[in-house]
C-alpha atoms as a PDB file:
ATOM      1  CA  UNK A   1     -64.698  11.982  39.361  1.00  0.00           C
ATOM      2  CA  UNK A   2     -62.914  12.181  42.774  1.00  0.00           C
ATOM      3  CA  UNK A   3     -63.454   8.314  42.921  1.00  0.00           C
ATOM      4  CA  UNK A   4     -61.947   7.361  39.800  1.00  0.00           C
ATOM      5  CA  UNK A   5     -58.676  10.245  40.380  1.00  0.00           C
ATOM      6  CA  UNK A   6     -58.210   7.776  43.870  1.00  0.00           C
ATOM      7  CA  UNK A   7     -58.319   4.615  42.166  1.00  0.00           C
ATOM      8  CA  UNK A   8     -55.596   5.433  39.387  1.00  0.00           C
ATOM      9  CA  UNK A   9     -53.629   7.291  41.937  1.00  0.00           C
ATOM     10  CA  UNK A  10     -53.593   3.840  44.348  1.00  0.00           C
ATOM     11  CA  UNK A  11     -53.010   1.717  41.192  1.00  0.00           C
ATOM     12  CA  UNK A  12     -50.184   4.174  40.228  1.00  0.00           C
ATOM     13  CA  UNK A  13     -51.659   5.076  36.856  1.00  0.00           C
ATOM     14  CA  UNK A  14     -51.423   8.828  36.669  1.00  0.00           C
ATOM     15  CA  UNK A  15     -50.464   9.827  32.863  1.00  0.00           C
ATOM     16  CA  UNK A  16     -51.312  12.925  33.010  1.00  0.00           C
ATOM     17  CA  UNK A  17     -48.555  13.652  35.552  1.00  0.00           C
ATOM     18  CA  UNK A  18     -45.814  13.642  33.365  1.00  0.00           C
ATOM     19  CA  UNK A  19     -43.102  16.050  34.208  1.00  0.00           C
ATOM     20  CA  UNK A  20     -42.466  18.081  31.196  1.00  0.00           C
ATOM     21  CA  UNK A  21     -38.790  19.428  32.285  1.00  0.00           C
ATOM     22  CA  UNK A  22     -37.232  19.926  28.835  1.00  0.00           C
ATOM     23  CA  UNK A  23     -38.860  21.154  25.673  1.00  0.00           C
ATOM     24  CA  UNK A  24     -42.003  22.962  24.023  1.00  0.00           C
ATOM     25  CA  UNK A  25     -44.061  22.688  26.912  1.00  0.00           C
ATOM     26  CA  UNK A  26     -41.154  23.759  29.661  1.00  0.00           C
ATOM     27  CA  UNK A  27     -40.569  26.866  27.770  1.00  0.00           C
ATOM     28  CA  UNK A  28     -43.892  28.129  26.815  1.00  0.00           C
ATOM     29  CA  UNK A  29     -45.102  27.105  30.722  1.00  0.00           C
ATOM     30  CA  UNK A  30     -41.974  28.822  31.784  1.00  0.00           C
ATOM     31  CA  UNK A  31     -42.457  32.459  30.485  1.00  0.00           C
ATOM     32  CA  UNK A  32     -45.870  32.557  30.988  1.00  0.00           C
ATOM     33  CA  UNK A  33     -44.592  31.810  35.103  1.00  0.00           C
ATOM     34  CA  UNK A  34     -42.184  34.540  33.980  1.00  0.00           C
ATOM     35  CA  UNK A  35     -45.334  37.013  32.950  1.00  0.00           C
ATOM     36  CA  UNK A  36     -46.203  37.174  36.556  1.00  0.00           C
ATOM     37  CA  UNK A  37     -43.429  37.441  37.912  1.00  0.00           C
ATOM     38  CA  UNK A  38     -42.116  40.359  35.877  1.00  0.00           C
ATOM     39  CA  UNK A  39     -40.668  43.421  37.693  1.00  0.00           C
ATOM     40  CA  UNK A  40     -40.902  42.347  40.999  1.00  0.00           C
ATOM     41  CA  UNK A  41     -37.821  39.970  43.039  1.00  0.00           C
ATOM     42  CA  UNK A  42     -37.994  37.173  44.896  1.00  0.00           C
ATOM     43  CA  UNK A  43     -40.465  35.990  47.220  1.00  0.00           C
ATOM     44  CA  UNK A  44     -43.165  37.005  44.821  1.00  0.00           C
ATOM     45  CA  UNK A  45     -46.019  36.316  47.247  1.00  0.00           C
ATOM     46  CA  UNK A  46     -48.194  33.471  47.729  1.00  0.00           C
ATOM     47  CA  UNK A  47     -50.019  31.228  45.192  1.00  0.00           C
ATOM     48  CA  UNK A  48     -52.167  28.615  45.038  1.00  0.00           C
ATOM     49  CA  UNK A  49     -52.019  25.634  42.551  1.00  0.00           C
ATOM     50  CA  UNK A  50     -56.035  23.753  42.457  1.00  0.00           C
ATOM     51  CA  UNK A  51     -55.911  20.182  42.214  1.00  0.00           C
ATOM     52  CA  UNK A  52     -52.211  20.056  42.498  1.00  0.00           C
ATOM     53  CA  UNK A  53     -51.557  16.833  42.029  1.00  0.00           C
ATOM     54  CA  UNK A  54     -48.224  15.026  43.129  1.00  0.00           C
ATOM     55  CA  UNK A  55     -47.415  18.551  42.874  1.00  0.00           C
ATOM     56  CA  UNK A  56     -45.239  18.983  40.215  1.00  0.00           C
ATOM     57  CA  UNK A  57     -46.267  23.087  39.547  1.00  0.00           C
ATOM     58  CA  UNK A  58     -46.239  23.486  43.063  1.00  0.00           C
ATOM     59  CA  UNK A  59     -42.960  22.713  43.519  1.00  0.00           C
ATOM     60  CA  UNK A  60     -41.812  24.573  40.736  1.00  0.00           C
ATOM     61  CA  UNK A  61     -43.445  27.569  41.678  1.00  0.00           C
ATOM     62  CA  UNK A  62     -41.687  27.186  44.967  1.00  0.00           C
ATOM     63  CA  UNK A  63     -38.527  26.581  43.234  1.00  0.00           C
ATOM     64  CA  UNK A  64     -39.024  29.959  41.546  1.00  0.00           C
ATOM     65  CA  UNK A  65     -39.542  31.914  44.762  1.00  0.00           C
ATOM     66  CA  UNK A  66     -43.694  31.795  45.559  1.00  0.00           C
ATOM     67  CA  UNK A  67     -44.877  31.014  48.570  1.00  0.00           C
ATOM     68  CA  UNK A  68     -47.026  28.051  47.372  1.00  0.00           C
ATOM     69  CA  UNK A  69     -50.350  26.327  49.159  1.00  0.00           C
ATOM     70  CA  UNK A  70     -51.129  22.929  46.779  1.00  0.00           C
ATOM     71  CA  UNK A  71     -54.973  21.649  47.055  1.00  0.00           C
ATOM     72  CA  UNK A  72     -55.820  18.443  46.123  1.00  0.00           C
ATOM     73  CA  UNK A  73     -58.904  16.055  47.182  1.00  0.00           C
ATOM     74  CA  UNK A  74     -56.888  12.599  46.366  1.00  0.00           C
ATOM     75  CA  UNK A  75     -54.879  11.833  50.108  1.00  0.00           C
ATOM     76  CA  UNK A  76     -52.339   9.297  48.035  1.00  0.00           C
ATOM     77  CA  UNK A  77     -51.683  12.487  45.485  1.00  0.00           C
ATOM     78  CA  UNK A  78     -51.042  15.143  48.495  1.00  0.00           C
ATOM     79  CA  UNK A  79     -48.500  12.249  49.986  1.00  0.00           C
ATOM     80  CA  UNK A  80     -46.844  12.281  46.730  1.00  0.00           C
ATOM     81  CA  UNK A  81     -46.699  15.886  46.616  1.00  0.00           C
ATOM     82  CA  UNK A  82     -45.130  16.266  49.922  1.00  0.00           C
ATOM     83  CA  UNK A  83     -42.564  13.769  49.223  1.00  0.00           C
ATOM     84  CA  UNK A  84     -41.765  15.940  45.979  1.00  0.00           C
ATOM     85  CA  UNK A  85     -41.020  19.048  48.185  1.00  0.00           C
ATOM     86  CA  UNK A  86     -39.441  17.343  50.541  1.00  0.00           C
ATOM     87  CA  UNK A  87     -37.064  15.588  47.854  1.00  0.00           C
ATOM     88  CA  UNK A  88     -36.980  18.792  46.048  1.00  0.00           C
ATOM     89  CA  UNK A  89     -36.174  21.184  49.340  1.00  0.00           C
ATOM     90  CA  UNK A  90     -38.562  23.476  49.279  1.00  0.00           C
ATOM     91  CA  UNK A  91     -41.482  24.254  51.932  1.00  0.00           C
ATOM     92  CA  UNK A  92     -45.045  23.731  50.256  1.00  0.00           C
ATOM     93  CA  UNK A  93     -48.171  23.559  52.045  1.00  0.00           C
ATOM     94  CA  UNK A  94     -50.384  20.859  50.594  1.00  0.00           C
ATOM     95  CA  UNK A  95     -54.117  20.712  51.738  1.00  0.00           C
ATOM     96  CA  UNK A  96     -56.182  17.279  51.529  1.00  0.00           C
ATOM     97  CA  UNK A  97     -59.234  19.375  50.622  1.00  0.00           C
ATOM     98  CA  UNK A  98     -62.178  20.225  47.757  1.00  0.00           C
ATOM     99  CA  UNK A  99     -61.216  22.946  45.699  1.00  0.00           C
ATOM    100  CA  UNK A 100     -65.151  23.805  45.679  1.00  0.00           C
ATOM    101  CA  UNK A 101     -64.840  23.848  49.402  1.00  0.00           C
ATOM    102  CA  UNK A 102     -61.314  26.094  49.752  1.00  0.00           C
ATOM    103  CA  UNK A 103     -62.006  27.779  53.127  1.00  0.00           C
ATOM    104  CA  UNK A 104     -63.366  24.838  54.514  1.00  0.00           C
ATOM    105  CA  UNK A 105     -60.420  23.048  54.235  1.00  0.00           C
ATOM    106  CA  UNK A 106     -58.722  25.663  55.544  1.00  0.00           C
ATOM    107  CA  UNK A 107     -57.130  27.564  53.215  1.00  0.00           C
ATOM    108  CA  UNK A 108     -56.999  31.437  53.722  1.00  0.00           C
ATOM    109  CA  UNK A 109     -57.137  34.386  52.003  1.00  0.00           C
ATOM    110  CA  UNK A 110     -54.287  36.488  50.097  1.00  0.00           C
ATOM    111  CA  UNK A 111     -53.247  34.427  46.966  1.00  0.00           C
ATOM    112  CA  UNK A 112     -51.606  36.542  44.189  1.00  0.00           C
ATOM    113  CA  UNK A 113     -51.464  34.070  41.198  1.00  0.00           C
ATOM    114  CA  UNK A 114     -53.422  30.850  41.490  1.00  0.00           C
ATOM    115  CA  UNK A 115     -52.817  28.044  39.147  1.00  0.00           C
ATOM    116  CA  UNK A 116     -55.381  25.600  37.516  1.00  0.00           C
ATOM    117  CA  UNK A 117     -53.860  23.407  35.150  1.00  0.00           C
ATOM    118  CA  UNK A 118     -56.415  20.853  33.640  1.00  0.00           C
ATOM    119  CA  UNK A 119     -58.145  20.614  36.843  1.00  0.00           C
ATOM    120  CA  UNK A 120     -61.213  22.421  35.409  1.00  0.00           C
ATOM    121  CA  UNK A 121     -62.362  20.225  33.233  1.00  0.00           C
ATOM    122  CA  UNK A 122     -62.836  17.676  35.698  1.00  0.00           C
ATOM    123  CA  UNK A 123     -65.997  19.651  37.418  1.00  0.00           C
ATOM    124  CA  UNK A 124     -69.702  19.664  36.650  1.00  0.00           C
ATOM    125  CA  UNK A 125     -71.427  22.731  36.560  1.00  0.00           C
ATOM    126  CA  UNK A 126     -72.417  23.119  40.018  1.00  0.00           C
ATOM    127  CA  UNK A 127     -68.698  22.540  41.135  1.00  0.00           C
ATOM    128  CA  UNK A 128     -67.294  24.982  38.371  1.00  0.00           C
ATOM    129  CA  UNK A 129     -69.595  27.559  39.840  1.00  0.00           C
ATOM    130  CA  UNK A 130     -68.483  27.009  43.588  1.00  0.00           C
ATOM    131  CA  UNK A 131     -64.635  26.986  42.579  1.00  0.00           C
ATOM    132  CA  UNK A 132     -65.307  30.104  41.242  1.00  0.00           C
ATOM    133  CA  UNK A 133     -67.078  31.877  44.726  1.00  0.00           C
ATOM    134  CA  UNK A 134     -64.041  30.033  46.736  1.00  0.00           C
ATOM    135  CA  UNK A 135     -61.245  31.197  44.623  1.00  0.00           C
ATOM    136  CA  UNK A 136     -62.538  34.729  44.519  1.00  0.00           C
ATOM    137  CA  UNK A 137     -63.442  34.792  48.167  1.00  0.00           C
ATOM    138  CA  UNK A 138     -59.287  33.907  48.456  1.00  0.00           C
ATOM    139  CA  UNK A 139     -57.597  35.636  45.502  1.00  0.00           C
ATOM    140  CA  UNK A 140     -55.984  38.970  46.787  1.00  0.00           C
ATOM    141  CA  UNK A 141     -57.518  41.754  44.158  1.00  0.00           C
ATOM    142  CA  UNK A 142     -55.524  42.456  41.157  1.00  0.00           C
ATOM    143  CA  UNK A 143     -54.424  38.414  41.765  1.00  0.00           C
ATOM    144  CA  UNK A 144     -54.448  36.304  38.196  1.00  0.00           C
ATOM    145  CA  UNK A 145     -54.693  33.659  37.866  1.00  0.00           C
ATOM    146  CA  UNK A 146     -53.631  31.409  34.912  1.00  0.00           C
ATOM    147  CA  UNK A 147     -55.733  28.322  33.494  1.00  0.00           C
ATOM    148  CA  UNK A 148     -55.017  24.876  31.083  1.00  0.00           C
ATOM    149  CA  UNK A 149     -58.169  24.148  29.831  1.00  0.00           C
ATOM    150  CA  UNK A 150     -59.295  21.814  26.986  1.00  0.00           C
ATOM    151  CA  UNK A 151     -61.759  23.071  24.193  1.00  0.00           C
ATOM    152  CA  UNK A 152     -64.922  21.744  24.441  1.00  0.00           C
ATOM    153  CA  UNK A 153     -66.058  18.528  23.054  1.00  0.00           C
ATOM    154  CA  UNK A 154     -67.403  14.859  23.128  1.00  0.00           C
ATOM    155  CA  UNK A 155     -64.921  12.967  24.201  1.00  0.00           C
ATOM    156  CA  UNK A 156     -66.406  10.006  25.383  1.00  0.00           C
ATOM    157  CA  UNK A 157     -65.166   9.270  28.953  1.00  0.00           C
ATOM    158  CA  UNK A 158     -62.582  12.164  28.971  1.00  0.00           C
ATOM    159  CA  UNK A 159     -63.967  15.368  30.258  1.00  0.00           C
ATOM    160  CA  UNK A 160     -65.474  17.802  28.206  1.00  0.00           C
ATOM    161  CA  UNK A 161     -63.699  20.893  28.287  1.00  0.00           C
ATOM    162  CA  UNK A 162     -64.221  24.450  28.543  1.00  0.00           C
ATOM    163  CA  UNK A 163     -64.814  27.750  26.559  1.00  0.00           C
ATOM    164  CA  UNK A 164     -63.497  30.672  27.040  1.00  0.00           C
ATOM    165  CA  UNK A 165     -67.241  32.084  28.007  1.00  0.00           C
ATOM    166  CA  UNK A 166     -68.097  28.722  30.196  1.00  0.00           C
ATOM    167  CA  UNK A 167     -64.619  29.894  32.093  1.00  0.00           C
ATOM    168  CA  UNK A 168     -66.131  33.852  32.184  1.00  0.00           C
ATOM    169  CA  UNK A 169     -69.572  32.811  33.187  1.00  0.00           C
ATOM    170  CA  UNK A 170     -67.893  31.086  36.711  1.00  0.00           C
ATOM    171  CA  UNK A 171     -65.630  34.063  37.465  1.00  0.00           C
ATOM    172  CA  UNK A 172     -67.569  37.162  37.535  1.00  0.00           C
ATOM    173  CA  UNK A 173     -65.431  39.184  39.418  1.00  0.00           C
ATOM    174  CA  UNK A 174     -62.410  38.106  37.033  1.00  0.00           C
ATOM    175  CA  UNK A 175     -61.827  38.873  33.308  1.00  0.00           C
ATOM    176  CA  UNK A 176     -59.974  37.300  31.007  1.00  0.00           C
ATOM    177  CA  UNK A 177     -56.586  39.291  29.317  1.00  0.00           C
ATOM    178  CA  UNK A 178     -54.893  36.826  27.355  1.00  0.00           C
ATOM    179  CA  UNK A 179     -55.334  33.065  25.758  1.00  0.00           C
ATOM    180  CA  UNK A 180     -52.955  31.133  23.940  1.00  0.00           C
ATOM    181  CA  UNK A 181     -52.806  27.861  22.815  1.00  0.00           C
ATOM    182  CA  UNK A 182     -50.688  25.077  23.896  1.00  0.00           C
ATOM    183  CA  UNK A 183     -47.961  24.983  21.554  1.00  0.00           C
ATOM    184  CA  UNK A 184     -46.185  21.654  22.318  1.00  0.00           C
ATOM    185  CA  UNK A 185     -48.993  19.390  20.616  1.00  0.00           C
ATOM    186  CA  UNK A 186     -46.311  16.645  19.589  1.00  0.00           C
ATOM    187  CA  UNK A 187     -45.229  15.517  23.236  1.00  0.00           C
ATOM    188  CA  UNK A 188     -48.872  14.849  24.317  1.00  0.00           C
ATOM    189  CA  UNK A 189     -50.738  11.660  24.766  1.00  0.00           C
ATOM    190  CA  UNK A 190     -52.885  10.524  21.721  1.00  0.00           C
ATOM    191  CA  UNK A 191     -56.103  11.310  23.544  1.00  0.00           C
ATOM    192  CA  UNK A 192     -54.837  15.005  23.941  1.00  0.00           C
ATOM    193  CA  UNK A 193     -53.179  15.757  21.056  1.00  0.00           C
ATOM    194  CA  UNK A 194     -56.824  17.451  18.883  1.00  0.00           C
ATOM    195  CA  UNK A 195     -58.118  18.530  22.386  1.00  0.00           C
ATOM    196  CA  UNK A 196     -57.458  22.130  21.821  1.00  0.00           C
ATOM    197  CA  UNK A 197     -55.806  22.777  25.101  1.00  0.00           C
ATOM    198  CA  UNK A 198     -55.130  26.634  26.246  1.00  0.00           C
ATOM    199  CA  UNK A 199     -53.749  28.820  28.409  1.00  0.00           C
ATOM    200  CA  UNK A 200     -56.531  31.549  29.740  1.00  0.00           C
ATOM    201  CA  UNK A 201     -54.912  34.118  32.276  1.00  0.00           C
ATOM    202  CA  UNK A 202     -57.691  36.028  34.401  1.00  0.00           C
ATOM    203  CA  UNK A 203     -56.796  38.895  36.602  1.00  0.00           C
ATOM    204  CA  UNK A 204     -58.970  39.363  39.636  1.00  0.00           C
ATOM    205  CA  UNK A 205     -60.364  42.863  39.010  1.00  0.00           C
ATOM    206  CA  UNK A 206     -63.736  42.940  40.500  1.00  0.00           C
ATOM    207  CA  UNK A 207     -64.118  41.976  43.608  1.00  0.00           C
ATOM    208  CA  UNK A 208     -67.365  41.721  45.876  1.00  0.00           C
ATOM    209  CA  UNK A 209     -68.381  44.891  46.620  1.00  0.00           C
ATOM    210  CA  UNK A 210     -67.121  46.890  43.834  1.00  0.00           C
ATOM    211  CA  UNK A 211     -68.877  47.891  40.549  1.00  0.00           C
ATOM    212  CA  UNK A 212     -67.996  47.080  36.554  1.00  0.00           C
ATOM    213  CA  UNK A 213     -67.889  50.099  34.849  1.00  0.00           C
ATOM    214  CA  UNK A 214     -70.179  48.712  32.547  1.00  0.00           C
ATOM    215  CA  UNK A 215     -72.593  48.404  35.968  1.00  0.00           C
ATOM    216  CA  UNK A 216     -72.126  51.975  37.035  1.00  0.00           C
ATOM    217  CA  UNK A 217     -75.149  54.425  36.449  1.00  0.00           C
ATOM    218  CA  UNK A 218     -74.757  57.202  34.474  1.00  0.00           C
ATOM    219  CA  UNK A 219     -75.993  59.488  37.194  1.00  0.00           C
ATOM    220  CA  UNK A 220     -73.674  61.901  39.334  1.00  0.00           C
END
């Protein structure tokens, strides 16, 4: 999948990029960034967006007032991205890396709210589970972290999706507090508009080496 993201990033044919700075979409994305950032002031901490793109979220989150690392495996897409910040005057870190390979690539530990938005649905199941040991070995605890995923289904080339208990199956040590759907249907591309896209957000509440209460003997 890697292969193919390169070849329509060289070629210039990214759809899925577009910049949704008006509308639906801007507001609902909007106050669910607003949901995490709620009672606390500017610089909210440091976040993480996976497969970030030209980085259009990173930057916004940056605009906002995170502290924002951008990982993307696509070189022309992190060159993009920088040239975004730079254009946009904020300081992002962008990573040429794997998101199923985090600390190799060098990102470190600490992240409060990580972002995956449609990136997801791009993985097999081998690299869905090894996203989900690298971003819990780098979430901070308590972190959430707040998905775009499509429903499942056949879709012929286009990925397949994920449900909500594909999602909880990856992230052990996370659990799942809200879903919503996508409300701005209208303004997507034909070949998105009946994919069922929506917003999971996960807070990171069980980190290696502590128990689920469900997990806890009975015995005192």
């Amino acid at each position: 999948m890697s292969l193919w993201y390169k070849v329509l990033y060289e070629i210039g044919l990214t759809p899925w990029e577009v910049d949704p700075s008006s509308g639906p979409a801007a507001e609902q994305i909007a106050a669910l960034f607003d949901r995490e950032e709620d009672g606390s002031d500017p610089p909210y901490g440091q976040a993480l967006d996976l497969g970030c793109g030209s980085g259009i979220w990173s930057v916004r989150l940056a605009e906002r007032g995170w502290q924002v690392t951008g990982v993307d495996v696509v070189p022309k897409a992190i060159l993009k991205a920088r040239d975004r910040a730079r254009a946009s005057g904020v300081d992002v870190r962008f990573v040429q890396g794997d998101i199923a390979a985090l600390r190799a690539a060098g990102v470190e530990s600490g992240f409060r709210f990580v972002l995956d938005f449609e990136c997801f649905n791009h993985l097999d199941s081998t690299q869905r589970v090894a996203v989900g040991r690298e971003v819990s070995a780098v979430a901070a605890h308590n972190a959430t972290m707040l998905m775009l995923v499509w429903e499942p289904g056949r879709r012929g080339p286009l990925p397949s999706g994920a449900s909500r208990g594909e999602i909880e199956a990856v992230f052990p040590e996370w659990e799942v507090v809200d879903e919503q759907s996508y409300t701005a249907t209208s303004t997507l591309p034909w070949w998105l508009k009946k994919a069922g896209l929506r917003f999971y957000r996960l807070c990171h509440v069980h980190p290696v080496g502590t128990a689920r209460k469900d997990d806890e003997s009975g015995d005192s």
